[in-house]
C-alpha atoms as a PDB file:
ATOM      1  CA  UNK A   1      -9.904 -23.330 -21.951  1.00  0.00           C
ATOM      2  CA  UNK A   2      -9.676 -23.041 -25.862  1.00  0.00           C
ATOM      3  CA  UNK A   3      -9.233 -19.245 -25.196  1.00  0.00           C
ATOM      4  CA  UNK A   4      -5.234 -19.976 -24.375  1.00  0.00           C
ATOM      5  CA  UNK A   5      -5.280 -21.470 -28.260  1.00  0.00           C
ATOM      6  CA  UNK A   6      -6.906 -19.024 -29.483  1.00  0.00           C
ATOM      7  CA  UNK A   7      -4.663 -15.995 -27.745  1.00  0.00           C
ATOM      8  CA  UNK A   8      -1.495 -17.644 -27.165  1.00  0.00           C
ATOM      9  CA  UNK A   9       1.298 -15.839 -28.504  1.00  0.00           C
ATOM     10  CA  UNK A  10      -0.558 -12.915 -29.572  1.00  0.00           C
ATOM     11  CA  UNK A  11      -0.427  -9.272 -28.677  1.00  0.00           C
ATOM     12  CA  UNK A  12      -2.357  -8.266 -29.856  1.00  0.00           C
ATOM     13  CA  UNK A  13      -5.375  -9.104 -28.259  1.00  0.00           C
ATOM     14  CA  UNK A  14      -5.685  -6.101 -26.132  1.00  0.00           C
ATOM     15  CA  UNK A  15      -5.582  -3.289 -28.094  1.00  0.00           C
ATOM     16  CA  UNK A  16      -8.371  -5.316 -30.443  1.00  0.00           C
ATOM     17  CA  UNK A  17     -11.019  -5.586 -27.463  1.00  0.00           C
ATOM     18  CA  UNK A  18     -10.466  -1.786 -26.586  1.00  0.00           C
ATOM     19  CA  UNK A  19     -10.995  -1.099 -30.250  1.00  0.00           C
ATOM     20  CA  UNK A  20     -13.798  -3.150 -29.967  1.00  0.00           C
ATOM     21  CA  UNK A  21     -15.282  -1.645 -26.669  1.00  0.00           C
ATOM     22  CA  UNK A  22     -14.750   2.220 -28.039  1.00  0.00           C
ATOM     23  CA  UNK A  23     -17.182   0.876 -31.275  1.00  0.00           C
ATOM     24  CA  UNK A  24     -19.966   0.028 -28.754  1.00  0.00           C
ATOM     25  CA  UNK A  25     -19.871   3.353 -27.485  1.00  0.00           C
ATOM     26  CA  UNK A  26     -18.704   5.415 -24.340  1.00  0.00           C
ATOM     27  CA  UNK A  27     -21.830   4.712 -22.666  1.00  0.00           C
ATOM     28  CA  UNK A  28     -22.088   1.440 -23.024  1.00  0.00           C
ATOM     29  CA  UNK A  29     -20.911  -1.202 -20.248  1.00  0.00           C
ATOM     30  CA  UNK A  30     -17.054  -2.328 -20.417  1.00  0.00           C
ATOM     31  CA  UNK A  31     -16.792  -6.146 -21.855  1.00  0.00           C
ATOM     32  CA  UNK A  32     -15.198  -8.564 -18.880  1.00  0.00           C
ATOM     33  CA  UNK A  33     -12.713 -10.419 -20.210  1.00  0.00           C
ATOM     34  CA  UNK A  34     -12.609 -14.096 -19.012  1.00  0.00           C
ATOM     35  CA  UNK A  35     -10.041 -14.512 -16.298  1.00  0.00           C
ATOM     36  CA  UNK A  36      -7.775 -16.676 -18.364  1.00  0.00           C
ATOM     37  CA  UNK A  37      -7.575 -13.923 -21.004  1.00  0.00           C
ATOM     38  CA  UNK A  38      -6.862 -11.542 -18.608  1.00  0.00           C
ATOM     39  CA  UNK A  39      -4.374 -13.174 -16.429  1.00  0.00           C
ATOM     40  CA  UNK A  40      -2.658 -13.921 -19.991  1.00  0.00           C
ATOM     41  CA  UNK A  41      -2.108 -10.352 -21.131  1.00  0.00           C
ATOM     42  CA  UNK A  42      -1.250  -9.187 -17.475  1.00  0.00           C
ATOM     43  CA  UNK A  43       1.319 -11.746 -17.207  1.00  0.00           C
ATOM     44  CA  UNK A  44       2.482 -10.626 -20.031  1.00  0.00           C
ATOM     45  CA  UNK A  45       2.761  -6.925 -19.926  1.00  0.00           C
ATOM     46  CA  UNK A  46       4.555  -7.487 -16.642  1.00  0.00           C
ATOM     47  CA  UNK A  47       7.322  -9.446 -18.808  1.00  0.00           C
ATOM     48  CA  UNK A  48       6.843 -13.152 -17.831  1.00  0.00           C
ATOM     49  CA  UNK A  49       7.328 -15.671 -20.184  1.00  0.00           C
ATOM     50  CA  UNK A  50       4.382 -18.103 -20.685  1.00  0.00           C
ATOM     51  CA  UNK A  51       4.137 -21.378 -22.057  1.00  0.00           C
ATOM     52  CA  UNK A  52       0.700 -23.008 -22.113  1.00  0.00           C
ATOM     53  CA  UNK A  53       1.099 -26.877 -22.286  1.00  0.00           C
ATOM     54  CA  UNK A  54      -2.075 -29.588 -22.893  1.00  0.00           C
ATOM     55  CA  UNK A  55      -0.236 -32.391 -21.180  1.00  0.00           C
ATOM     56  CA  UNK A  56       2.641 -33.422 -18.781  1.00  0.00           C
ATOM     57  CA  UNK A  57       4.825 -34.345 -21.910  1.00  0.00           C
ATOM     58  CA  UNK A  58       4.579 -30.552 -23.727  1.00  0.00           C
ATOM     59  CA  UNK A  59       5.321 -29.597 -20.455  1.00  0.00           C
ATOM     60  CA  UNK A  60       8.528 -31.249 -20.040  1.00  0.00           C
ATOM     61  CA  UNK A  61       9.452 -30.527 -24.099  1.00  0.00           C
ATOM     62  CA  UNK A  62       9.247 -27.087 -22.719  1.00  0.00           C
ATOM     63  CA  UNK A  63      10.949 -27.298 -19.547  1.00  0.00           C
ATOM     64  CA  UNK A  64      13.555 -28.681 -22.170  1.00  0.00           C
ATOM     65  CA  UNK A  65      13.673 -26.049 -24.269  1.00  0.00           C
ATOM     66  CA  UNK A  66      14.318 -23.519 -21.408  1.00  0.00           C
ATOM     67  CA  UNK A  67      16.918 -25.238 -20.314  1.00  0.00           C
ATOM     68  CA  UNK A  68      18.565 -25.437 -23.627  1.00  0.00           C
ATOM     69  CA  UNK A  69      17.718 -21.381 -24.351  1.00  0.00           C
ATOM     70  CA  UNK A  70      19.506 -20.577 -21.337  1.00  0.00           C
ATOM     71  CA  UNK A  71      22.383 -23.124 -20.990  1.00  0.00           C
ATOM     72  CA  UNK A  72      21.279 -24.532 -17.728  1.00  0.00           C
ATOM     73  CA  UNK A  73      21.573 -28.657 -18.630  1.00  0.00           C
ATOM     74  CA  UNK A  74      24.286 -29.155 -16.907  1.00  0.00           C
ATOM     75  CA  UNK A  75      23.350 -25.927 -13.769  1.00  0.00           C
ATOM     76  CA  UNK A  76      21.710 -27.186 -10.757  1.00  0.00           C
ATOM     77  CA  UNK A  77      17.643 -26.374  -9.993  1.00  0.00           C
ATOM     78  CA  UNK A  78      17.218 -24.869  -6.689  1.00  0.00           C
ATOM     79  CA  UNK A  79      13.687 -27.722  -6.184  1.00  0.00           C
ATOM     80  CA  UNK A  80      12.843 -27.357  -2.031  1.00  0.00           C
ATOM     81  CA  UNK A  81       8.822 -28.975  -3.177  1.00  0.00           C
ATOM     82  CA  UNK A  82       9.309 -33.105  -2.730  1.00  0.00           C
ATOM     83  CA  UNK A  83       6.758 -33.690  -4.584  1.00  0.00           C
ATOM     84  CA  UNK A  84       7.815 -31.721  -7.413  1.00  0.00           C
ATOM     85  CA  UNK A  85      11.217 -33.060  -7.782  1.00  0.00           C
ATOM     86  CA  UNK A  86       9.317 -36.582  -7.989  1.00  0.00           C
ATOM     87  CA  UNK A  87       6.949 -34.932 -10.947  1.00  0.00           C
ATOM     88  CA  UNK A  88      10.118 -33.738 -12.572  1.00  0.00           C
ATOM     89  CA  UNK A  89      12.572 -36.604 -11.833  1.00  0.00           C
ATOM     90  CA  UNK A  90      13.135 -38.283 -15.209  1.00  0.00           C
ATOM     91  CA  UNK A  91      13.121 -34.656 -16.723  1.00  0.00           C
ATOM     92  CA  UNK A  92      16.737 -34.317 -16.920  1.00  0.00           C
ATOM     93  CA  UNK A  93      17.321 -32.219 -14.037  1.00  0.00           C
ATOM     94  CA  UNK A  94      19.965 -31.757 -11.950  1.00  0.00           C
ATOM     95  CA  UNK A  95      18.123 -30.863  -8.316  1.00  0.00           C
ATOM     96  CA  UNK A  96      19.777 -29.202  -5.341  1.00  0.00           C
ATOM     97  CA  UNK A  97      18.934 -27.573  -2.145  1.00  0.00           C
ATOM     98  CA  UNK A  98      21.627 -25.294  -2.230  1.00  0.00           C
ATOM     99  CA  UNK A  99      20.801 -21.588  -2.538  1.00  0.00           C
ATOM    100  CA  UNK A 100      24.535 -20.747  -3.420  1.00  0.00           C
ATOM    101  CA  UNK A 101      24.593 -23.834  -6.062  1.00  0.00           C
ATOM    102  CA  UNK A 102      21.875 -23.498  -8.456  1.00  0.00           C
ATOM    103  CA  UNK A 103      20.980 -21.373 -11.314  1.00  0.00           C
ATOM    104  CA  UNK A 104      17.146 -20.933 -11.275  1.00  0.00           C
ATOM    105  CA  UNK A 105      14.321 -22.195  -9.089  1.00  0.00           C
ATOM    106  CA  UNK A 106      11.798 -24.575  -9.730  1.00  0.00           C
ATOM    107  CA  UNK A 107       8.616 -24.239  -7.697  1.00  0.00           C
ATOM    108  CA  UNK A 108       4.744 -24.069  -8.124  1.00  0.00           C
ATOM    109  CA  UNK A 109       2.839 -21.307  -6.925  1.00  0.00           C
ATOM    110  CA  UNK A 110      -0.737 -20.994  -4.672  1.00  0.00           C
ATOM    111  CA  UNK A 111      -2.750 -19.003  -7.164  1.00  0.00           C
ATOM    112  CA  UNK A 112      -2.813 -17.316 -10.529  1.00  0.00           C
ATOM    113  CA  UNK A 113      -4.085 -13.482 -10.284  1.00  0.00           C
ATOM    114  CA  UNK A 114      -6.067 -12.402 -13.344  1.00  0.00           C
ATOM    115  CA  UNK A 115      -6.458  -8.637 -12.132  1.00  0.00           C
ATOM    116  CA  UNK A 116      -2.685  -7.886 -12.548  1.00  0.00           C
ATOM    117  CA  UNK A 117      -0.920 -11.021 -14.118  1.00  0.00           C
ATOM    118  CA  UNK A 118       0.933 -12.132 -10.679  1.00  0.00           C
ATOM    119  CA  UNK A 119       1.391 -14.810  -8.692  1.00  0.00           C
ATOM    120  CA  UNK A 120       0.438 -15.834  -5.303  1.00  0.00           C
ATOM    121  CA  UNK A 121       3.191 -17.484  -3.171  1.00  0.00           C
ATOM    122  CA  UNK A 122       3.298 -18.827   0.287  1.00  0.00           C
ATOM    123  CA  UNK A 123       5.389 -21.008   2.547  1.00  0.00           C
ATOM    124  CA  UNK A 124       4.506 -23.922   1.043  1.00  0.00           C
ATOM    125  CA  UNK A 125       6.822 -22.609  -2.107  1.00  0.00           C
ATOM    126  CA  UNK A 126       9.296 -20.308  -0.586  1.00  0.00           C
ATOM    127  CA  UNK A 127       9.620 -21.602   3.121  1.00  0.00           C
ATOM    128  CA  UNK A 128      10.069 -18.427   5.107  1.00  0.00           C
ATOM    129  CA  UNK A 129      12.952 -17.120   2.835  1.00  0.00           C
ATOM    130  CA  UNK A 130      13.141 -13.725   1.056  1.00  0.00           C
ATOM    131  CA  UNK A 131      12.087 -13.984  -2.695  1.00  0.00           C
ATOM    132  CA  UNK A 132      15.737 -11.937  -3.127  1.00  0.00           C
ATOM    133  CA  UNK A 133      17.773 -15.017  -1.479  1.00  0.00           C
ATOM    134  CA  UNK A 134      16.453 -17.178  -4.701  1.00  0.00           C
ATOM    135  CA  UNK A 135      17.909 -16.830  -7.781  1.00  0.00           C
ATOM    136  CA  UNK A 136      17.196 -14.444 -10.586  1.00  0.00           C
ATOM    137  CA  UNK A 137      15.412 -17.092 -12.658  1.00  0.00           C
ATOM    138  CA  UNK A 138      12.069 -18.953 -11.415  1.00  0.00           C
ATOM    139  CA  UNK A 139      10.270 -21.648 -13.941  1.00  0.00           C
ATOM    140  CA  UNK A 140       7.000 -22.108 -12.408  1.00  0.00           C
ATOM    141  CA  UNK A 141       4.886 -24.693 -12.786  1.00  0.00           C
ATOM    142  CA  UNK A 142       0.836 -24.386 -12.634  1.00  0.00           C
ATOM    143  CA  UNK A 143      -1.897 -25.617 -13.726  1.00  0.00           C
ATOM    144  CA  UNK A 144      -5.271 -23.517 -15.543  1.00  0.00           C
ATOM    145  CA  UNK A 145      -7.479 -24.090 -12.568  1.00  0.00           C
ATOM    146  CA  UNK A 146      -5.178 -22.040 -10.174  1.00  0.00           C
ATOM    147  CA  UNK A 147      -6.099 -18.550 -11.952  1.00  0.00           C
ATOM    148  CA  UNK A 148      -8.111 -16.198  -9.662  1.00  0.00           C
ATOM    149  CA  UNK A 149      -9.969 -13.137 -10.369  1.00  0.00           C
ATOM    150  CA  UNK A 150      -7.971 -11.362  -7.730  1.00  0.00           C
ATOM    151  CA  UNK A 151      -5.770 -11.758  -4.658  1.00  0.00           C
ATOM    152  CA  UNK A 152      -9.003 -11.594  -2.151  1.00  0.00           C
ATOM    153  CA  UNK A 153     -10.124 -14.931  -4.353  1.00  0.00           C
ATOM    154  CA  UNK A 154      -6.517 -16.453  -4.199  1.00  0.00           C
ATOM    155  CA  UNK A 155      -6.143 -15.832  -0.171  1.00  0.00           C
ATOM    156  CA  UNK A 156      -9.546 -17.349   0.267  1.00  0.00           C
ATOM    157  CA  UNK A 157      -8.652 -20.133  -1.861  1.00  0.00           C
ATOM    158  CA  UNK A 158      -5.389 -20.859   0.299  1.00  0.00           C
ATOM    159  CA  UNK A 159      -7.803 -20.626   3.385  1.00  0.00           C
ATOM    160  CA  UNK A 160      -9.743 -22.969   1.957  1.00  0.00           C
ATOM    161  CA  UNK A 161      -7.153 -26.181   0.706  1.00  0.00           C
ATOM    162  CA  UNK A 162      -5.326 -25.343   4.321  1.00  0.00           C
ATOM    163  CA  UNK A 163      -7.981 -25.324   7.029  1.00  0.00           C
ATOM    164  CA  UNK A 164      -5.669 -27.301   9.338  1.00  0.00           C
ATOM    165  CA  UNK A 165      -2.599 -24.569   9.222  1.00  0.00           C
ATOM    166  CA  UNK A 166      -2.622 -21.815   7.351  1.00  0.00           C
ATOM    167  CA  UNK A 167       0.644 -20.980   5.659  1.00  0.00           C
ATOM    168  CA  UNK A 168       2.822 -18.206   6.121  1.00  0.00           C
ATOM    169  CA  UNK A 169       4.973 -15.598   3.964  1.00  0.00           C
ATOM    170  CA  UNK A 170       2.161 -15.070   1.718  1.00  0.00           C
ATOM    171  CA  UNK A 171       3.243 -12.667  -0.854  1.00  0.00           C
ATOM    172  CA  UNK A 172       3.020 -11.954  -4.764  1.00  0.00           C
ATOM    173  CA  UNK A 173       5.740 -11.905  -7.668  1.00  0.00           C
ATOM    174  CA  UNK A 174       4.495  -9.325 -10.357  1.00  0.00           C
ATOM    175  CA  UNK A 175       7.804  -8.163 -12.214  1.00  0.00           C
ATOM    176  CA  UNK A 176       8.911 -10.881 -14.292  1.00  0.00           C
ATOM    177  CA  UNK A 177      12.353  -8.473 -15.544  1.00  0.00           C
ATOM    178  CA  UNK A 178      15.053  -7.918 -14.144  1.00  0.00           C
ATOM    179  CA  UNK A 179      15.516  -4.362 -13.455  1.00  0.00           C
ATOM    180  CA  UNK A 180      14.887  -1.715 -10.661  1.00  0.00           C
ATOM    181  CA  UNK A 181      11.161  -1.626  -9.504  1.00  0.00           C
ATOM    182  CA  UNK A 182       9.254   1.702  -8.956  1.00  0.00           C
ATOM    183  CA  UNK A 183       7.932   2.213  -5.600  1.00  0.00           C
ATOM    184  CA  UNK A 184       4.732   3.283  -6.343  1.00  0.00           C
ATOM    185  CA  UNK A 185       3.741   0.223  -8.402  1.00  0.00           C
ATOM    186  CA  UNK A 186       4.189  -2.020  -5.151  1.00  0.00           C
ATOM    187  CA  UNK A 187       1.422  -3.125  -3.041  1.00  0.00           C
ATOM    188  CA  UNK A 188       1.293  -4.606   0.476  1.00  0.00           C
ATOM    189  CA  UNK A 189       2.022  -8.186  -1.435  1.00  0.00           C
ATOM    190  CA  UNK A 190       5.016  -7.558  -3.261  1.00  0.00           C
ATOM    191  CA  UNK A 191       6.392  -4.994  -1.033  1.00  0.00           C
ATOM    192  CA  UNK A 192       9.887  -5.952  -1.093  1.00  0.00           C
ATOM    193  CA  UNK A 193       9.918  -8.174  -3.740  1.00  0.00           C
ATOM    194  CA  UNK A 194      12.598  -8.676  -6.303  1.00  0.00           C
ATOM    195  CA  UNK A 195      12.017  -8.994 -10.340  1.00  0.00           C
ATOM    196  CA  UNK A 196      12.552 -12.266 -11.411  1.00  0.00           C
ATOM    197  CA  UNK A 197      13.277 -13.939 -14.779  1.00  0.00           C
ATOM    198  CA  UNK A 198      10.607 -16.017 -14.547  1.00  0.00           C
ATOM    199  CA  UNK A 199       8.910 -18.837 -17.393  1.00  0.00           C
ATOM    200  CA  UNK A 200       5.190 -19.843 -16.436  1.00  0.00           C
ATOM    201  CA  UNK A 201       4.812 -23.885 -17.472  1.00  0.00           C
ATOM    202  CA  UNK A 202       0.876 -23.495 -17.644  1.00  0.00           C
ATOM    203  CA  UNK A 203      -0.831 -27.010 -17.439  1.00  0.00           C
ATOM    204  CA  UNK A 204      -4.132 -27.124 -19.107  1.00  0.00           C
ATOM    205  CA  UNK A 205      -6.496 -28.883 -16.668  1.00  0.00           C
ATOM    206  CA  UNK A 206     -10.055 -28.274 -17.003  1.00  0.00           C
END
C-alpha cells in the first residue's frame, strides 16, 4: 500500500487525476482509482481526520498526539471493545464505560467504504446504542485490509467473518464535522446518524 505514502497529506490528488482524465479525452474510459486512493480522498472530503501509521508504535505516537491536540490526557475514553482496551492498555489511557464520563470514543469499525469515504459499524462496535448517545469525538482504529469498494462488499464481508450470528445495528458514519446534516445526502445507512469529530488511526497491514 505505498499509494497512502505517496498521497498522504495531499489534496491535491483529485483535481490532478480529473485533469488527467479530461487530457485523454471525453470519449475515452474513466481511470479507476485503487480503493485505497479513493477511500482516502472520500474520507477526506467528508472532513475526517486520517492518520496512516506502518506499525503499532506510530500508531500509539499518534493516538498521543490527539490526545495532546485536544486536551484529553487526563478525560476518560468511552472503550466498550475488551480487546481493544488490552491493545491500548499501556497507551496512557484513561478507559471508562460510562457514556456520561468520557470525552471521546475509542472503537474499531467493520469495514472501510472506498465509494464514499465512510465507515461500516455494527454491534460489535456500538452495541445496540444510537451513534448520538456517544460522544462528539470517535478515534477509530483500523487496519488497510478493512477498505471495501462499497457497502454491498463490506455487508458481505461481515456475513462472511460472522457466519455463526450475524450482528446487528449495522449502520455507516459519513460526516466526520460537527454540524447540521442535509437530508438529502443520507442514505438508508446513516439515516439518523450524527456528525462526529472523528480521527481514523489507519494500520498498514498488507
Amino acid at each position: 500500500m505505498s499509494l497512502f505514502r505517496k498521497i498522504f497529506g495531499s489534496k491535491s490528488d483529485k483535481k490532478e487525476t480529473e485533469l488527467k482524465s479530461e487530457e485523454r479525452g471525453k470519449y475515452m474510459p474513466e481511470i479507476k482509482l485503487p480503493i485505497d486512493e479513493r477511500f482516502t480522498i472520500k474520507f477526506k472530503e467528508n472532513g475526517g481526520k486520517f492518520l496512516y501509521c506502518e506499525n503499532l508504535n506510530e500508531i500509539f505516537e499518534s493516538l498521543n498526539n490527539i490526545l495532546e491536540e485536544n486536551h484529553w490526557e487526563n478525560e476518560k475514553a468511552l472503550i466498550i471493545d475488551e480487546n481493544l482496551q488490552n491493545k491500548f492498555s499501556n497507551s496512557g489511557l484513561n478507559p471508562t464505560k460510562s457514556f456520561q464520563e468520557s470525552s471521546f470514543f475509542l472503537t474499531t469499525c467493520e469495514n472501510l467504504i472506498a465509494d464514499d469515504g465512510s465507515l461500516l459499524i455494527s454491534s460489535n462496535q456500538i452495541a445496540e446504542k444510537k451513534l448520538r448517545e456517544f460522544p462528539d469525538s470517535f478515534i477509530v482504529f483500523a487496519t488497510t485490509s478493512q477498505i471495501t469498494a462499497n457497502i454491498g462488499d463490506g455487508l458481505r464481508g461481515i456475513k462472511s467473518k460472522n457466519m455463526q450470528k450475524i450482528p446487528t445495528n449495522i449502520t455507516t458514519i459519513k460526516h466526520f464535522k460537527l454540524q447540521e446534516e442535509k437530508q438529502e445526502e443520507k442514505d438508508f445507512l446513516s439515516y439518523g446518524s450524527s456528525s462526529k469529530n472523528l480521527y481514523l488511526l489507519l494500520l498498514e497491514d498488507l
